[in-house]
Structures are given as C-alpha cells and as structure tokens.
Protein backbone atom coordinates (compact mmCIF):
# COMPACT_ATOMS: atom_id res chain seq x y z
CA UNK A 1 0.00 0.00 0.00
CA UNK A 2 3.07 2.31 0.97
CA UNK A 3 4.28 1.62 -2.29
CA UNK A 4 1.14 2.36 -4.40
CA UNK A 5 0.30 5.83 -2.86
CA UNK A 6 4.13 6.89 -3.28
CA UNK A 7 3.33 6.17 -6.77
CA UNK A 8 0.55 7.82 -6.88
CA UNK A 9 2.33 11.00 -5.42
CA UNK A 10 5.07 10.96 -7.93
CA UNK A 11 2.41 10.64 -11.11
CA UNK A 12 0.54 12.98 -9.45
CA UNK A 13 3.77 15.30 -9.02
CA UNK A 14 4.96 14.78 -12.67
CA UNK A 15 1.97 15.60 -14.18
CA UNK A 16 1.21 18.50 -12.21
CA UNK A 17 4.95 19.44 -13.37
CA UNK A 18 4.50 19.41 -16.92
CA UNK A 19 1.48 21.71 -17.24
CA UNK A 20 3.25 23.84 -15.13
CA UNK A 21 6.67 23.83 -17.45
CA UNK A 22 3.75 23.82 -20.61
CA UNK A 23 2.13 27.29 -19.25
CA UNK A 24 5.81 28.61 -18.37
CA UNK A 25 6.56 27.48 -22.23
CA UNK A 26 3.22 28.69 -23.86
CA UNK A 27 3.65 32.16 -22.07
CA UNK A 28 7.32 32.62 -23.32
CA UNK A 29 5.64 32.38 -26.85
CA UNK A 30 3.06 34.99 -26.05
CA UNK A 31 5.64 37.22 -25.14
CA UNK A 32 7.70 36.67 -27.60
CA UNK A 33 10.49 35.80 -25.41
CA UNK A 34 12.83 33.08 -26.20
CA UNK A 35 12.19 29.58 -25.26
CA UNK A 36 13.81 28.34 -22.03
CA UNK A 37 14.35 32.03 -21.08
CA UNK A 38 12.13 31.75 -17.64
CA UNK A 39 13.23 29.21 -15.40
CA UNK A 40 11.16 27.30 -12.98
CA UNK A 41 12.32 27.10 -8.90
CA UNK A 42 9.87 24.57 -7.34
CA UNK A 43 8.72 25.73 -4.25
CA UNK A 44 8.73 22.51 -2.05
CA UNK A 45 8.54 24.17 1.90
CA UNK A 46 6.80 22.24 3.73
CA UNK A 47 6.88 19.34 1.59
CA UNK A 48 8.68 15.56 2.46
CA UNK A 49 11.38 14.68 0.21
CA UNK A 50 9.85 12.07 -1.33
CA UNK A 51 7.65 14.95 -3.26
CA UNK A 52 10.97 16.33 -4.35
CA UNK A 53 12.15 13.18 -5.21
CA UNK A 54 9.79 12.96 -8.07
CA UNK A 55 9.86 16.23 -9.23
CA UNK A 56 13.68 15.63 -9.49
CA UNK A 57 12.79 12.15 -11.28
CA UNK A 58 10.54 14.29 -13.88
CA UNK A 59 13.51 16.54 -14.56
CA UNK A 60 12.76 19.40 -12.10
CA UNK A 61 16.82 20.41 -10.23
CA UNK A 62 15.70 23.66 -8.89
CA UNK A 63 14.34 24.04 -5.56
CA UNK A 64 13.17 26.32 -2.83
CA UNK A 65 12.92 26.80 0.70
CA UNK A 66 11.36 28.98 3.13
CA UNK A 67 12.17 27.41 6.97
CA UNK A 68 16.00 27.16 7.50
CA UNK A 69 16.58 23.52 9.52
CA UNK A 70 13.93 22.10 7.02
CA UNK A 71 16.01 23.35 4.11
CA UNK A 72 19.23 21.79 6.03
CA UNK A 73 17.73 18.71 6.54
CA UNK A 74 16.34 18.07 3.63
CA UNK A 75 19.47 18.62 1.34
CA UNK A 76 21.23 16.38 3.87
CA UNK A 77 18.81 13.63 3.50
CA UNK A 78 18.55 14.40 -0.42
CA UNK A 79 22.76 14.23 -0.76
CA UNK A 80 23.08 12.36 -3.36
CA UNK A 81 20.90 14.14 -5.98
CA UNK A 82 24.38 16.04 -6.86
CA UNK A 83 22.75 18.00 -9.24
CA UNK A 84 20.04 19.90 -7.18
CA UNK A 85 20.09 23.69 -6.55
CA UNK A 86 18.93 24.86 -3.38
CA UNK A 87 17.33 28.45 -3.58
CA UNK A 88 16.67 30.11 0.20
CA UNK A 89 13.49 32.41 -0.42
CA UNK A 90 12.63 33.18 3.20
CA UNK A 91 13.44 35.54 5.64
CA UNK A 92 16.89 35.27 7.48
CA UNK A 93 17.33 35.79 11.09
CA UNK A 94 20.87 36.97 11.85
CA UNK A 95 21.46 33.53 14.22
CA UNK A 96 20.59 31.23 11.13
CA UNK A 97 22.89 32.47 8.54
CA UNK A 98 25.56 30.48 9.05
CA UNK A 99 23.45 27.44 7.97
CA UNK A 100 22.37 29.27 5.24
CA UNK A 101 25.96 30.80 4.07
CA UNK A 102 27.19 26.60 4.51
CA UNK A 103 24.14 24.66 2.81
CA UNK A 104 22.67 27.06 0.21
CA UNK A 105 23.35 27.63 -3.38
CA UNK A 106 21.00 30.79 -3.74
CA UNK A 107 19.62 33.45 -1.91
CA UNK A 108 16.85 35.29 -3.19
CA UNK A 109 15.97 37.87 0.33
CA UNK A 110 18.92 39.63 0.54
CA UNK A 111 17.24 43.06 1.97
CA UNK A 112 19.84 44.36 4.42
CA UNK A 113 23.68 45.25 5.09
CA UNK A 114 24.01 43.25 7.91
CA UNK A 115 22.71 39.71 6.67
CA UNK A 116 24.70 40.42 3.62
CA UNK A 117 28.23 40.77 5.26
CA UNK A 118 26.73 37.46 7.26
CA UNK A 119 26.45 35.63 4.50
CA UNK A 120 30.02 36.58 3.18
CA UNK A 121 31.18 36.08 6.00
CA UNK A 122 29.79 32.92 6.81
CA UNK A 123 30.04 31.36 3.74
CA UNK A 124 33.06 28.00 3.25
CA UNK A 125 36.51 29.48 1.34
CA UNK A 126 36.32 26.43 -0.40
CA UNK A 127 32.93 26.91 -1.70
CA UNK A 128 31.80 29.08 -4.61
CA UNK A 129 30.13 32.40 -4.11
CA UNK A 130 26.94 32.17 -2.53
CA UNK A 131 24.56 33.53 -5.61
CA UNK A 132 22.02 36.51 -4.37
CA UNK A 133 19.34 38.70 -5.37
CA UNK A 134 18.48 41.33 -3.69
CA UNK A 135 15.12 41.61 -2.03
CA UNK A 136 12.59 44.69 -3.49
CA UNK A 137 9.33 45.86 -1.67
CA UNK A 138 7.99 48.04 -4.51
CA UNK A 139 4.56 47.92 -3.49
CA UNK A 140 5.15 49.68 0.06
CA UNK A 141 3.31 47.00 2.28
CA UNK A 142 4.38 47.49 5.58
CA UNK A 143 4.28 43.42 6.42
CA UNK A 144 6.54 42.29 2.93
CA UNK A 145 10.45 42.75 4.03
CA UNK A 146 12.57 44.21 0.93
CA UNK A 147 14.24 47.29 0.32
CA UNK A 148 12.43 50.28 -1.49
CA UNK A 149 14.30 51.22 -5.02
CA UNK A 150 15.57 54.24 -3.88
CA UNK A 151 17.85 52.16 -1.62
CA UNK A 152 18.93 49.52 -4.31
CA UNK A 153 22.28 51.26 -5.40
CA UNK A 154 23.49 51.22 -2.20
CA UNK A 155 23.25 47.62 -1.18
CA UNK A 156 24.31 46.81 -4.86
CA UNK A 157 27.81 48.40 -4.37
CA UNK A 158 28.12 46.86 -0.94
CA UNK A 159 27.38 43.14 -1.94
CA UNK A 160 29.72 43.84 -4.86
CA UNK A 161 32.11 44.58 -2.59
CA UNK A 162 31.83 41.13 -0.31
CA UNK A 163 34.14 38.54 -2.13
CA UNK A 164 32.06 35.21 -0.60
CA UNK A 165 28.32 36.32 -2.76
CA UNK A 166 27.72 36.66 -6.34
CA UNK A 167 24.98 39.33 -7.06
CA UNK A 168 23.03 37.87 -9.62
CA UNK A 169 19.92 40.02 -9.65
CA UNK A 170 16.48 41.11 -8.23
CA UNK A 171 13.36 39.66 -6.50
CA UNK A 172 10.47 41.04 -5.16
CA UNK A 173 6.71 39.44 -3.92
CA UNK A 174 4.42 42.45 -4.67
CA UNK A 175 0.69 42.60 -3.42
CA UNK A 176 -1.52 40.82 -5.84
CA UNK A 177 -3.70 43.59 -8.08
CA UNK A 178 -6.93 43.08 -9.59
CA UNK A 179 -5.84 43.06 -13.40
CA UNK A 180 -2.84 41.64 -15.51
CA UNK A 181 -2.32 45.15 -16.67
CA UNK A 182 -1.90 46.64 -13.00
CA UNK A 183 0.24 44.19 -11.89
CA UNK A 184 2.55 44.64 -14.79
CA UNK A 185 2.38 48.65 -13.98
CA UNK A 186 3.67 47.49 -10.44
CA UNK A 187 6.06 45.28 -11.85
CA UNK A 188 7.41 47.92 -14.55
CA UNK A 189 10.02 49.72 -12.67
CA UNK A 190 11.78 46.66 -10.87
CA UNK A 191 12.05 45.40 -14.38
CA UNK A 192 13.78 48.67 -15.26
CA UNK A 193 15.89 48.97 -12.48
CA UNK A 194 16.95 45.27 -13.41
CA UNK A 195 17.25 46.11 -17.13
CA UNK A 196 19.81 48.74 -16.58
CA UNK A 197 21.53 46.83 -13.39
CA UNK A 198 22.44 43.95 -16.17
CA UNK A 199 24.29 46.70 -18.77
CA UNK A 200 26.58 47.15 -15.76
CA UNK A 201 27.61 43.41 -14.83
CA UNK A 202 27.07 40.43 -16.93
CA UNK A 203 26.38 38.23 -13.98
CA UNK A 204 23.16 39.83 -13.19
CA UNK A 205 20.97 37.77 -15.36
CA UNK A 206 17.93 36.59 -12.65
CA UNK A 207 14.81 38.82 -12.55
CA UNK A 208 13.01 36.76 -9.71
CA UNK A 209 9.45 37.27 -9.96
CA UNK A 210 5.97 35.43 -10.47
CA UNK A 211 4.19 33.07 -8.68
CA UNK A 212 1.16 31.05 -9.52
CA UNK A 213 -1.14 33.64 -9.44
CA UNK A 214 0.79 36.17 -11.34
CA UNK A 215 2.63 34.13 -13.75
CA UNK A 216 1.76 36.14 -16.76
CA UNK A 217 2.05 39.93 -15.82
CA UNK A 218 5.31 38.69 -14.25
CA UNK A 219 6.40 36.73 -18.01
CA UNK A 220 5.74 39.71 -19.63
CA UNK A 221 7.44 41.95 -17.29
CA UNK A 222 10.72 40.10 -17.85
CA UNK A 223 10.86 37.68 -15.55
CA UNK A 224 13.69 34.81 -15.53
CA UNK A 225 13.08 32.46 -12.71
CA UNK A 226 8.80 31.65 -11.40
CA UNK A 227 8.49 30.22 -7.99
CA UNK A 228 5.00 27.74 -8.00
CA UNK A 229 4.44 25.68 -4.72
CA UNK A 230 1.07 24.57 -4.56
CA UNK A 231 0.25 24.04 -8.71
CA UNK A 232 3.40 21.16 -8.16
CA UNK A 233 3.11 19.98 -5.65
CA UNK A 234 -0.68 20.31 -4.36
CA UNK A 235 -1.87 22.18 -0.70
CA UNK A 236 0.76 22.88 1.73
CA UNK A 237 1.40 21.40 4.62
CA UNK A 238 2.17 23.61 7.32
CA UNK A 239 4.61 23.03 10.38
C-alpha cells in the first residue's frame, strides 16, 4: 500500500509538473520571449522529500525553501541528488545564517547590510560564491520585508564589494492587483531597475518574480526564474 500511494504522489507530481513547465513554455511564446528564457524554482517548503524526489525524477533540479533547519535537513537527506540547486526564499534571522551561508546555493531575500556581510562572511573558502538577489518591496506594504528602489544602489555596491556572494539580480513578492495590466504597472520599474543593473555586470541575469497567481504579468514583465508551490506539488502542509 506504501508503495502504491508513493506512486501515486510521484504521477501525481509529474503531471502536475509538466502543465506547469507547458504554461511557463506557452507564455514565453506569447511574449515573444525566447524559449527556455524563464526558469522554474519549485517551491517545495513544507513538503517531504519524497515529493521532491519525483519532481527531481521528472527533470525538475531547482528548488526552494522557506524554513532554514527544514532546508538543512532536507538537502542532507537528499545528498546524493548532486545536481540539485537549493534556492533560500525566506526571511533570514541573523542567528541562522551560518546554515544558510554553509548549505545554500542561492539566496533570493537579501534586503539588508548586515545579513549580507553574514552571508560573506559565513560562507566555506572552499565553496563558490553564494549567488544573491536582492530583495525589493515596490509595493510599500508594511508586512513584505525588501528594500524600497531608492535604496537599491546602495546595497548593490556593498554586496559587490563582499568577495564570498555573487549578485546575480532582483526579486520582489508584490501585493496581488486586480488586473494583468496593474500588476505589470507594479512590476514595470523593478524590471527597469533590473534592465539597466544587467548593462553594468554580466552576472546579473535573474529577474526573480511570479508566482502562480501572477505568472503572466510577471512573463511579460521580464521575468527569468517563477516560484509555483502549490500548482506542483498540491496544498501545503504547514509546520
């Protein structure tokens, strides 16, 4: 019986998967961006490693993570899938930072001068840069963390500056508006201040935006990486 609803869980996972890749691929067309230019980070908090464990069977390698030890343990347990990428997409607390700087591959929250040295800091000599994006809160709400763009240039030239991180571009998790067309208006000058971050350093490339519900206005606003949870990987399951 074990064996039959694991099954069912990976099926369920893979298909789920591939009309999620399929709406990622049809909306790159629609755009008239080029195919493969919007990568997909499957957001699997909360979920047991057996769900990533078929996503990574159906060909999905990149993953994310909101709770710290659960990210930890789960890369731990899921050791020898080599090829994984782990992306850290919640917020950091000063006293877990070290775990992150030792067992993450990406950073996408980034918001702050003193988690950024941290993470330098912090992070193995013998490992590569930690990869980072720095965190935007472009629609003002008081409850989102992220910086506001008039503060951008200034953490850009200080994570620069920190030889353990890679800057490799923007994210941001704006409130969810009633139209395609406003959310792309909310989404237009990140996607500026992105556009003319990457004519100054060829390793800013990642324009981390969209999520289920605002896949599109976020395709057509130039995003590069989506983060979908629940449309992989079904209702959360919370701690």
């Amino acid at each position: 019986m074990a064996l039959e609803v694991i099954s069912d869980e990976s099926e369920s996972i893979k298909s789920s998967l591939t009309r999620v890749i399929q709406q990622i691929d049809q909306l790159e067309k629609s755009c008239e961006r080029p195919s493969g230019s919007v990568q997909l980070l499957a957001v699997s908090k909360t979920k047991p490693v057996t769900a990533i464990e078929a996503a990574y069977q159906a060909g999905q390698r990149l993953f994310g993570e909101n709770y710290v030890q659960e990210a930890v343990e789960k890369r731990q347990t899921l050791s020898h899938l080599t090829d994984v990428e782990w992306h850290f997409i919640g917020p950091i607390q000063s006293n877990k930072s070290r775990l992150i700087a030792e067992n993450m591959d990406w950073v996408h929250t980034i918001d702050r001068e003193k988690i950024a040295r941290r993470l330098s800091e912090q992070r193995p000599v013998t490992f590569p840069p930690l990869n980072v994006c720095i965190q935007l809160n472009i629609s003002g709400e008081e409850s989102k963390a992220g910086i506001e763009l008039s503060q951008l240039n200034a953490l850009v030239e200080l994570v620069r500056q920190l030889p353990n991180l890679c800057l490799r571009g923007l994210m941001a998790i704006p409130a969810p508006q009633q139209s395609e067309a406003q959310q792309c208006a909310i989404y237009e000058p990140l996607a500026h201040a992105f556009l003319e971050l990457s004519k100054t350093d060829s390793m800013i490339d990642t324009l981390s935006i969209g999520m289920s519900g605002d896949m599109p206005a976020a395709i057509a606003s130039g995003s590069t990486m989506v983060r979908v949870g629940t449309a992989i990987f079904g209702a959360r399951n919370y701690l």
